[in-house]
Protein backbone atom coordinates (compact mmCIF):
# COMPACT_ATOMS: atom_id res chain seq x y z
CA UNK A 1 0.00 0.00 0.00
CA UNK A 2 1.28 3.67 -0.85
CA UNK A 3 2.16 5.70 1.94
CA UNK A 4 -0.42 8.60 2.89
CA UNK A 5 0.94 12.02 2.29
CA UNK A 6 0.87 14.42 5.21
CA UNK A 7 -1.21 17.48 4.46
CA UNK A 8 -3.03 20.57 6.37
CA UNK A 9 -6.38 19.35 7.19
CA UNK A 10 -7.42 22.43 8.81
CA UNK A 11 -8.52 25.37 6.79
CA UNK A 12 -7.16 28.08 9.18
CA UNK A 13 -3.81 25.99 9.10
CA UNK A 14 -0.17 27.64 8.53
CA UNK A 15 2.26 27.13 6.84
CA UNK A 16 0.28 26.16 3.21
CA UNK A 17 1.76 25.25 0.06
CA UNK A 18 -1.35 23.83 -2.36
CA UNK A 19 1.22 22.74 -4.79
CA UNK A 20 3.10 21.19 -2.55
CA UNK A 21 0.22 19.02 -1.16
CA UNK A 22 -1.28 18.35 -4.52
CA UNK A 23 1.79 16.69 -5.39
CA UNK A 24 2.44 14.68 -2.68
CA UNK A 25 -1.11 13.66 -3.46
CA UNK A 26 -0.35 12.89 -6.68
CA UNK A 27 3.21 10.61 -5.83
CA UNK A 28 1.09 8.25 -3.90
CA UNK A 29 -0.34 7.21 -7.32
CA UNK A 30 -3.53 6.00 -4.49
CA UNK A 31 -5.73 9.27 -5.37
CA UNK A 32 -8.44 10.05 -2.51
CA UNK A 33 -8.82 6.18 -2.08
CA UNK A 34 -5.43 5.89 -0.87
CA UNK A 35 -6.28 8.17 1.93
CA UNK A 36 -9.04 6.79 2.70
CA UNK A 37 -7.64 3.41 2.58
CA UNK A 38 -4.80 4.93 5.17
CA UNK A 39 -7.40 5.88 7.36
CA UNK A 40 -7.73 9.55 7.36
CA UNK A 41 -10.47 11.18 9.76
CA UNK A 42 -10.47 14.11 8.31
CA UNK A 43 -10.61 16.24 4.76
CA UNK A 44 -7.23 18.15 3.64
CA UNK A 45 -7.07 21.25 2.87
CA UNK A 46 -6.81 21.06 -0.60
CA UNK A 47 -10.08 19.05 -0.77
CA UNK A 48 -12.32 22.35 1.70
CA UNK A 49 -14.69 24.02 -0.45
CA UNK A 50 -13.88 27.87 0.51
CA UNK A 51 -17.81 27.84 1.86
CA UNK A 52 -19.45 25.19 2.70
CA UNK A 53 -22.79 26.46 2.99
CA UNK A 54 -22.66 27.19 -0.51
CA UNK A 55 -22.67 23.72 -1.61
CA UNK A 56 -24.86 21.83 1.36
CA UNK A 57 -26.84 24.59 2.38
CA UNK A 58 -28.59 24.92 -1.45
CA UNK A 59 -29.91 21.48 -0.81
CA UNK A 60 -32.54 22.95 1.38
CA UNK A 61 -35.66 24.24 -0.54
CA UNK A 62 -36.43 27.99 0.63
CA UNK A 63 -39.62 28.72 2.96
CA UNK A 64 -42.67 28.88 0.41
CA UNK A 65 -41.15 26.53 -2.61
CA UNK A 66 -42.85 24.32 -4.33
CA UNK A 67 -41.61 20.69 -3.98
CA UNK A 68 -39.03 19.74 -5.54
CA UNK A 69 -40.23 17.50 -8.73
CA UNK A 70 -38.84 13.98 -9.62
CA UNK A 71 -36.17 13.75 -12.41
CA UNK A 72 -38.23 12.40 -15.43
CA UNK A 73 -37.86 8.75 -16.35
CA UNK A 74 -38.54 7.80 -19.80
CA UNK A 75 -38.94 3.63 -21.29
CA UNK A 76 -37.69 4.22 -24.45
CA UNK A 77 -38.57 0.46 -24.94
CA UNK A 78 -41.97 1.50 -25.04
CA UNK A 79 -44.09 0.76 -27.88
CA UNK A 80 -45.74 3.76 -28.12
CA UNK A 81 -42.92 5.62 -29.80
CA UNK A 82 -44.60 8.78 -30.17
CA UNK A 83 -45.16 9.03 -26.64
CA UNK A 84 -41.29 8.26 -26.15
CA UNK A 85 -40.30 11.32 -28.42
CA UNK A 86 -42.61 13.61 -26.88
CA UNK A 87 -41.50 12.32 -23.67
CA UNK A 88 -37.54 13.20 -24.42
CA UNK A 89 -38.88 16.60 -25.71
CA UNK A 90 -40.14 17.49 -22.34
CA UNK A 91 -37.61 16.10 -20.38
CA UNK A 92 -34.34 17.50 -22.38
CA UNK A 93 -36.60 20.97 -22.88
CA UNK A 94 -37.23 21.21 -19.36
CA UNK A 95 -34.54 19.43 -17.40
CA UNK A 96 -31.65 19.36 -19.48
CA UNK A 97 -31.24 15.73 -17.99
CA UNK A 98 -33.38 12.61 -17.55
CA UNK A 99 -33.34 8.70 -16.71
CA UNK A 100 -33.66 5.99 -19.32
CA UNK A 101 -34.89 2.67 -18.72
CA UNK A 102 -36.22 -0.35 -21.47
CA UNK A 103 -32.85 0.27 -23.27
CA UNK A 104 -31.55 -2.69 -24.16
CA UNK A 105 -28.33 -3.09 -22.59
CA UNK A 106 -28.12 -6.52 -20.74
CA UNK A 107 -27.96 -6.33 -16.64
CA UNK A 108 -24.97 -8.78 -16.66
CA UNK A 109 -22.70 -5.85 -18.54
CA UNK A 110 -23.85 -3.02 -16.58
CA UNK A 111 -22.72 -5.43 -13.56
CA UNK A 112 -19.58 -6.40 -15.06
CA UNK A 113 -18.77 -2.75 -16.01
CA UNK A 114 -19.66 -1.64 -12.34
CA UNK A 115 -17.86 -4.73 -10.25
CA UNK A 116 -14.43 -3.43 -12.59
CA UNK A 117 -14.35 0.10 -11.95
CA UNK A 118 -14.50 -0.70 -8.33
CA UNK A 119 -12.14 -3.31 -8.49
CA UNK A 120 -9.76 -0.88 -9.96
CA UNK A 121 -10.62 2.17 -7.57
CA UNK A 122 -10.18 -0.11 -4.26
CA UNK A 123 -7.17 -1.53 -5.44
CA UNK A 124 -3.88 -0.45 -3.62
CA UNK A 125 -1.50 2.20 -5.51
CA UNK A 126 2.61 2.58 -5.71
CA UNK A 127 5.00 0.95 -7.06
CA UNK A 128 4.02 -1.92 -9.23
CA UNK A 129 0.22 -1.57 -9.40
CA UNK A 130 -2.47 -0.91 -12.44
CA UNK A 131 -2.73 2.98 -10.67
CA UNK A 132 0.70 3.51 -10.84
CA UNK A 133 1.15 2.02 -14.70
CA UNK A 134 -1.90 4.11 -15.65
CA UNK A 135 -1.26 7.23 -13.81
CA UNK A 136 -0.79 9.74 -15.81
CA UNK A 137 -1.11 13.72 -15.78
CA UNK A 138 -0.12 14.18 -19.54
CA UNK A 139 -2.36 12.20 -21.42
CA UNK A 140 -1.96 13.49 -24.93
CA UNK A 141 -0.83 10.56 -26.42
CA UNK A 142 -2.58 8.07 -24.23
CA UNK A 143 -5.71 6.00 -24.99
CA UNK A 144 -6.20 4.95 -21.01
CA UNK A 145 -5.28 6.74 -17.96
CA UNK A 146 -5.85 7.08 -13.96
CA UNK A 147 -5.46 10.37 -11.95
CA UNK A 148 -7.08 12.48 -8.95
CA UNK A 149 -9.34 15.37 -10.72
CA UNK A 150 -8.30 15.85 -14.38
CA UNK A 151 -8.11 19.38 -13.45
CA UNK A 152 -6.28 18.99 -9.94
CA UNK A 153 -3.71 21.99 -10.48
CA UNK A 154 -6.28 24.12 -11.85
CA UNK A 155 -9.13 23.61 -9.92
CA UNK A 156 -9.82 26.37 -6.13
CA UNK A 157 -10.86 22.94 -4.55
CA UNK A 158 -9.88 19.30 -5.19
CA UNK A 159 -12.91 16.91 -5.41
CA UNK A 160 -12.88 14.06 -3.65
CA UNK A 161 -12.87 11.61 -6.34
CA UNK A 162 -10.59 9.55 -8.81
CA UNK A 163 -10.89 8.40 -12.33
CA UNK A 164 -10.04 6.08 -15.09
CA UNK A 165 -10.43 7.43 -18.53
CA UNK A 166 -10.48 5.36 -21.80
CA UNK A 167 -10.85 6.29 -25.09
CA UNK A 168 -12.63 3.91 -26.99
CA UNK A 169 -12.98 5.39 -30.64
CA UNK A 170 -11.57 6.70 -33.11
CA UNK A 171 -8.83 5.10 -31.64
CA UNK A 172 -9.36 2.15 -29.09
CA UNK A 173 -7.18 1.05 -26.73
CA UNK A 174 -4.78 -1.92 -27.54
CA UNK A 175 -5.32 -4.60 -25.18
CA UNK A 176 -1.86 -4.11 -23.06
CA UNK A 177 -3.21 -0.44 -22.39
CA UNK A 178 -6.56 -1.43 -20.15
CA UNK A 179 -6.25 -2.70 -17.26
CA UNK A 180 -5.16 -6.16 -16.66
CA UNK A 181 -8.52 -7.82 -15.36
CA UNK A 182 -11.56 -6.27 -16.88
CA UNK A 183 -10.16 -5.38 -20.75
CA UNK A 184 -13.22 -7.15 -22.13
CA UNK A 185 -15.78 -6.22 -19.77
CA UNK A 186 -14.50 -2.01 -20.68
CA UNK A 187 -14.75 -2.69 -24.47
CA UNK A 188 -17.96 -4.97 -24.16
CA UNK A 189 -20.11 -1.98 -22.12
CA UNK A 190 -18.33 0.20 -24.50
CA UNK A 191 -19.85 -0.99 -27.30
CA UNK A 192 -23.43 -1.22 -25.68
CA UNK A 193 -22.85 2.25 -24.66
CA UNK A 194 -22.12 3.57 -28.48
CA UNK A 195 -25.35 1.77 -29.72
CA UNK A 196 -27.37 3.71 -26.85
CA UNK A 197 -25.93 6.93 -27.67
CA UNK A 198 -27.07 6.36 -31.63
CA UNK A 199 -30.98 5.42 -30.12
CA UNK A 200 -30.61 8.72 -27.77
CA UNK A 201 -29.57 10.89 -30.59
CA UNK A 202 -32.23 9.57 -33.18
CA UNK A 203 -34.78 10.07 -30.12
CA UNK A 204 -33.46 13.37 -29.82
CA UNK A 205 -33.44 14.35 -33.39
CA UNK A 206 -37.06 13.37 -33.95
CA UNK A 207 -37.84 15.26 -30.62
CA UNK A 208 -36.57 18.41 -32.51
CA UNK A 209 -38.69 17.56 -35.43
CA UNK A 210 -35.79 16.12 -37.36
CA UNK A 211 -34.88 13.45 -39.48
CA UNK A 212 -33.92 10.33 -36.66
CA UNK A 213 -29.99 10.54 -38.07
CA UNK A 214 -29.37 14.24 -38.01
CA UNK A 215 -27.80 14.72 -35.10
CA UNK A 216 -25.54 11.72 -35.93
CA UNK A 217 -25.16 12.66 -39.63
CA UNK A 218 -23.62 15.98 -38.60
CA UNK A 219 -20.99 13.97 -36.15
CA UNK A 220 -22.47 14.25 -33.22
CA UNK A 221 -22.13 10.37 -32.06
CA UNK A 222 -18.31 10.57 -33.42
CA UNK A 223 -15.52 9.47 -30.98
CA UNK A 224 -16.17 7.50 -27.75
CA UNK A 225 -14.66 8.27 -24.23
CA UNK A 226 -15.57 6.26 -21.00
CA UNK A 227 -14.65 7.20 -17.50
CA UNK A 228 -14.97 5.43 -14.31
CA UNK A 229 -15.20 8.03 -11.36
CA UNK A 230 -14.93 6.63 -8.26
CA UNK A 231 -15.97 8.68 -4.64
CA UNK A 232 -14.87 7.10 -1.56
CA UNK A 233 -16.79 7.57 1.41
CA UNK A 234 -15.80 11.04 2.99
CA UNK A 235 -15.09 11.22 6.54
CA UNK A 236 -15.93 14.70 6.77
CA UNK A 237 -18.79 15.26 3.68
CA UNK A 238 -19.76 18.47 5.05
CA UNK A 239 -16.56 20.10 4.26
CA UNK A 240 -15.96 17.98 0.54
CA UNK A 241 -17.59 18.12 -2.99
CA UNK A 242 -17.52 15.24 -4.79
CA UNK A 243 -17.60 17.53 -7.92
CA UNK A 244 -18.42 20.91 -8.46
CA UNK A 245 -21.47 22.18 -9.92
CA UNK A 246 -21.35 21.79 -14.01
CA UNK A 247 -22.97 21.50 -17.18
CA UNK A 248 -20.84 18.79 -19.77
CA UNK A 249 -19.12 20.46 -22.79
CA UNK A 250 -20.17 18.04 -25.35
CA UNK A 251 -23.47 16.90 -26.71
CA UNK A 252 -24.66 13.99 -24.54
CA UNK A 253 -23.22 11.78 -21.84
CA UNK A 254 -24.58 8.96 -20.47
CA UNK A 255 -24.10 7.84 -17.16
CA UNK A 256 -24.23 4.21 -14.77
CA UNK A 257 -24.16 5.16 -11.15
CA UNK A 258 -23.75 1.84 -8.88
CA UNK A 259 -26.37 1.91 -5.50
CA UNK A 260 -24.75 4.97 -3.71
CA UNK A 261 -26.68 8.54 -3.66
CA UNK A 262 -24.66 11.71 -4.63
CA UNK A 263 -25.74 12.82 -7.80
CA UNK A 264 -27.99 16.15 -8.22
CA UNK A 265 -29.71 18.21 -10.68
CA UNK A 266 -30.46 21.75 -10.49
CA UNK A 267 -34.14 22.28 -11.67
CA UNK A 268 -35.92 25.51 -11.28
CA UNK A 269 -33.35 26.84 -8.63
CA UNK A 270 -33.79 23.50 -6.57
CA UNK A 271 -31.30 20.58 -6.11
CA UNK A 272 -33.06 17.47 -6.75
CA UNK A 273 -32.04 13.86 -6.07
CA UNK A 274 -31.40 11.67 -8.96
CA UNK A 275 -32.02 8.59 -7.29
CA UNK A 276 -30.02 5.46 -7.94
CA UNK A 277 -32.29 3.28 -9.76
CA UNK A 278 -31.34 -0.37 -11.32
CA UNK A 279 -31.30 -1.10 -14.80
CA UNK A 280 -31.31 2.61 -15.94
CA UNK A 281 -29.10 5.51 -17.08
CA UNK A 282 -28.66 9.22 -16.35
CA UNK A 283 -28.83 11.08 -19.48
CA UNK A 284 -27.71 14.16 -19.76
CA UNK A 285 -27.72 17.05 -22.21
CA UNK A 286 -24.45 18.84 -23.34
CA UNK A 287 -23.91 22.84 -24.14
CA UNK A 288 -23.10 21.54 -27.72
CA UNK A 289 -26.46 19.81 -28.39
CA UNK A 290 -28.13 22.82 -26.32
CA UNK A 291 -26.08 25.24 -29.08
CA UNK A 292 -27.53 23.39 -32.08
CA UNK A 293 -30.47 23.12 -30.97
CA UNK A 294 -30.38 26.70 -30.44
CA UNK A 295 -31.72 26.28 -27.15
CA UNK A 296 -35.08 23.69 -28.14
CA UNK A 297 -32.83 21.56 -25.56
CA UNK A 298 -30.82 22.71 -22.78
CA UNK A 299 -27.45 21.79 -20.94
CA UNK A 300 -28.58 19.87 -17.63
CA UNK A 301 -26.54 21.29 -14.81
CA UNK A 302 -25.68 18.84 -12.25
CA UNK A 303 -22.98 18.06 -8.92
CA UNK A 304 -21.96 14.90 -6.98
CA UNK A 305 -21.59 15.79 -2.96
CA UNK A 306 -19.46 13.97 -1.10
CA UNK A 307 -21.10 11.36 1.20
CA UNK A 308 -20.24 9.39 4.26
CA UNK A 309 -21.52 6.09 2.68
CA UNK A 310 -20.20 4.58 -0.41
CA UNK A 311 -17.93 3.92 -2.60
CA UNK A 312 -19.80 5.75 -5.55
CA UNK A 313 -19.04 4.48 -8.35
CA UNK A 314 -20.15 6.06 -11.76
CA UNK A 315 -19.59 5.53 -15.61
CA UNK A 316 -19.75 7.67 -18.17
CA UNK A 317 -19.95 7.20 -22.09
CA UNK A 318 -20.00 10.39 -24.19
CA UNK A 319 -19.19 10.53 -28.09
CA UNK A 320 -15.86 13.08 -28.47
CA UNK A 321 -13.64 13.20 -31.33
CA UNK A 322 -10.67 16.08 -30.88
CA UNK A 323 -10.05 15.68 -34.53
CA UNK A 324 -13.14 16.38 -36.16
CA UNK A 325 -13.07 19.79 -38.14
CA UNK A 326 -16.78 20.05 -38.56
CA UNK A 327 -17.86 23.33 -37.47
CA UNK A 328 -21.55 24.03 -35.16
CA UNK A 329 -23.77 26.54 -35.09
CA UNK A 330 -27.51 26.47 -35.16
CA UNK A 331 -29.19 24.17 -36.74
CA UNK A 332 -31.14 26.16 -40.04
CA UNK A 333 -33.94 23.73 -40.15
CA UNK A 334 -35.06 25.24 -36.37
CA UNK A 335 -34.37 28.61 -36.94
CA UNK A 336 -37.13 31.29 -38.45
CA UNK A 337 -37.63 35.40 -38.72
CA UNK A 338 -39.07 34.76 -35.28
CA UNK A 339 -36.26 32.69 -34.13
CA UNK A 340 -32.84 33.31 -35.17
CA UNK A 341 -29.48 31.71 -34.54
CA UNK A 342 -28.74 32.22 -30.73
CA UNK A 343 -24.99 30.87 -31.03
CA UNK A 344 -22.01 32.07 -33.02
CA UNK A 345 -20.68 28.95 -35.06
CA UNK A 346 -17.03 27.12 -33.20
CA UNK A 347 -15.49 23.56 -33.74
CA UNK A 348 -16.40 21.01 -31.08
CA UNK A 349 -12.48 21.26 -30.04
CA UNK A 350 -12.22 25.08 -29.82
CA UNK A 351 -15.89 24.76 -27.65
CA UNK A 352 -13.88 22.35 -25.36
CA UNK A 353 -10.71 24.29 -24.87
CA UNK A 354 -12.46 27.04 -24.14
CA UNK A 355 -14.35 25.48 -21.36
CA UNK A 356 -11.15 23.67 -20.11
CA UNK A 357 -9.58 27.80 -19.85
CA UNK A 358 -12.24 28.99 -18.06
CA UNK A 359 -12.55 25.71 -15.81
CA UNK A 360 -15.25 23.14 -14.09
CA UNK A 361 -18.28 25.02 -12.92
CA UNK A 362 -18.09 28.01 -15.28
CA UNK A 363 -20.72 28.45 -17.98
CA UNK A 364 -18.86 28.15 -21.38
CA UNK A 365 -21.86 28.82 -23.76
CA UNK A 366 -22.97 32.55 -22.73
CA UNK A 367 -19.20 33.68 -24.44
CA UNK A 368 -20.75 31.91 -27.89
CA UNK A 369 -23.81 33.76 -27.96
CA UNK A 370 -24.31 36.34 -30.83
């Protein structure tokens, strides 16, 4: 097992060197698990949200709201496919983010998938393990990878996670490159996951009124990237965010969350529970779909919150290709005199850079408005 660094844990504490701290962090190659695993009682400084109140005090409805409504979830198995599209209008119209059930994808892979990304996250770091061969905080020319907050240096606040990325198209991981005992179970969900995201985006397309492959014909199912995010339980949760506050960049991600709670939506000022619920998906809407659809569908805004219980373990699968050269605006089919183009035209790539300048929990798409 790697050796725990030795950090502030108080917030008033002095001497402070963030740098300093996030790297130790980062030479245990263990990520928040292996502090967890060490058996820390309490949250480092570089994991304190500067107030807490701002992120577990918004949880409480104010005096005189209405309750707080139930995240939609749609069969899209159902027969009555009408009823389907018109339910993924609402829900992406109003919410920005929705579950999916009736989908398809066999309860054995979403299992596997689950069981191997918390294999991997409880595993110990240092020398000689899968974290230390995957770790990685340059990942340009890597297909898989392992690290504490993509965004660790950057980031005001560590969250109090860790992840394993893949990317599974245009260019898939050899064999060698995932880890050792779930390769085929990772490239099996994978390409479950792909065939859901083409379903979502013809549902989506006719829910715009839409031919059912237009948002795929114009690239918008192109690449494949999978993370596993993993959120150990949090000895102090009050102090912790699991992560921030955020809309995704892209145009849809789908997500597996295992039994643990954590994961919120903002609707109508509110935080609402998104429930963990077997056998279905979180779905939610990116700023790039929201910007073509010149705002028929929004961005879904969501957080995780660090919890005492757990581990929470998540997947995501969202389509992503850095080398596409296709440029987005506005779709011209749903614009009119009485509606025009909301969004200045940018490549998916530039769209993404920009949101990786301004960082995690800042709204990239009011600086692309005309």
């Amino acid at each position: 097992m790697a050796t725990a660094p030795s950090f502030a844990a108080d917030a008033s504490a002095s001497p402070y060197d963030r740098q300093a701290e996030l790297r130790a962090l980062d030479a245990t190659k263990a990520g928040v698990q292996g502090l967890v695993a060490s058996g820390a009682t309490t949250v480092p400084r570089i994991f304190q949200v500067a107030d807490p109140k701002t992120i577990h005090g918004a949880v409480k409805p104010t005096q005189g709201a209405a309750p707080r409504a139930a995240v939609p979830v749609i069969d899209i198995g159902w027969e009555d496919h009408a009823a389907v599209v018109a339910a993924i209008r609402h829900a992406a119209a109003e919410w920005g983010i929705f579950l999916v059930k009736g989908h398809g994808v066999p309860q054995e892979v979403l299992s596997a998938a689950l069981r191997a990304a918390k294999e991997f996250h409880d595993a110990d770091g240092g020398e000689g393990s899968e974290k230390a061969r995957l770790f990685s905080r340059d990942p340009a020319n890597k297909t898989v990878w392992y690290n504490t907050n993509f965004d660790l240096y950057q980031s005001p606040v560590a969250g109090w996670r860790d992840s394993l990325y893949m990317t599974m198209e245009p260019n898939p991981p050899a064999l060698g490159e995932l880890p050792d005992s779930s390769r085929d179970v990772f490239l099996d969900y994978a390409k479950y996951l792909k065939g859901l995201q083409e379903t979502l985006f013809g549902l989506l397309s006719e829910a715009l009124g839409l031919p059912t492959s237009y948002l795929s014909d114009i690239g918008c199912n192109q690449g494949q990237k999978v993370f596993c995010n993993y959120y150990p339980p949090c000895p102090q949760p009050e102090l912790a965010i699991g992560i921030v506050p955020h809309s995704d960049w892209g145009f849809l991600t789908v997500l597996l969350q295992n039994q643990f709670p954590g994961l919120q939506a903002l609707h109508n000022d509110q935080w609402v529970d998104i429930v963990p619920t077997p056998g279905t998906f979180v779905v939610n809407i990116g700023d790039l779909l929201q910007l073509v659809s010149n705002d028929n569908v929004k961005s879904g805004e969501h957080r995780v919150l660090a919890t005492s219980t757990g581990p929470r373990v998540s997947i995501t699968s969202y389509p992503t290709n850095a080398g596409s050269t296709r440029a987005y605006a506005p779709i011209k089919e749903l614009l009119s005199d009485k509606k025009p183009a909301l969004y200045k035209e940018t490549l998916a790539s530039d769209y993404r850079r920009h949101c990786a300048a301004i960082g995690l929990g800042n709204k990239g798409l009011p600086n692309f408005k005309l």
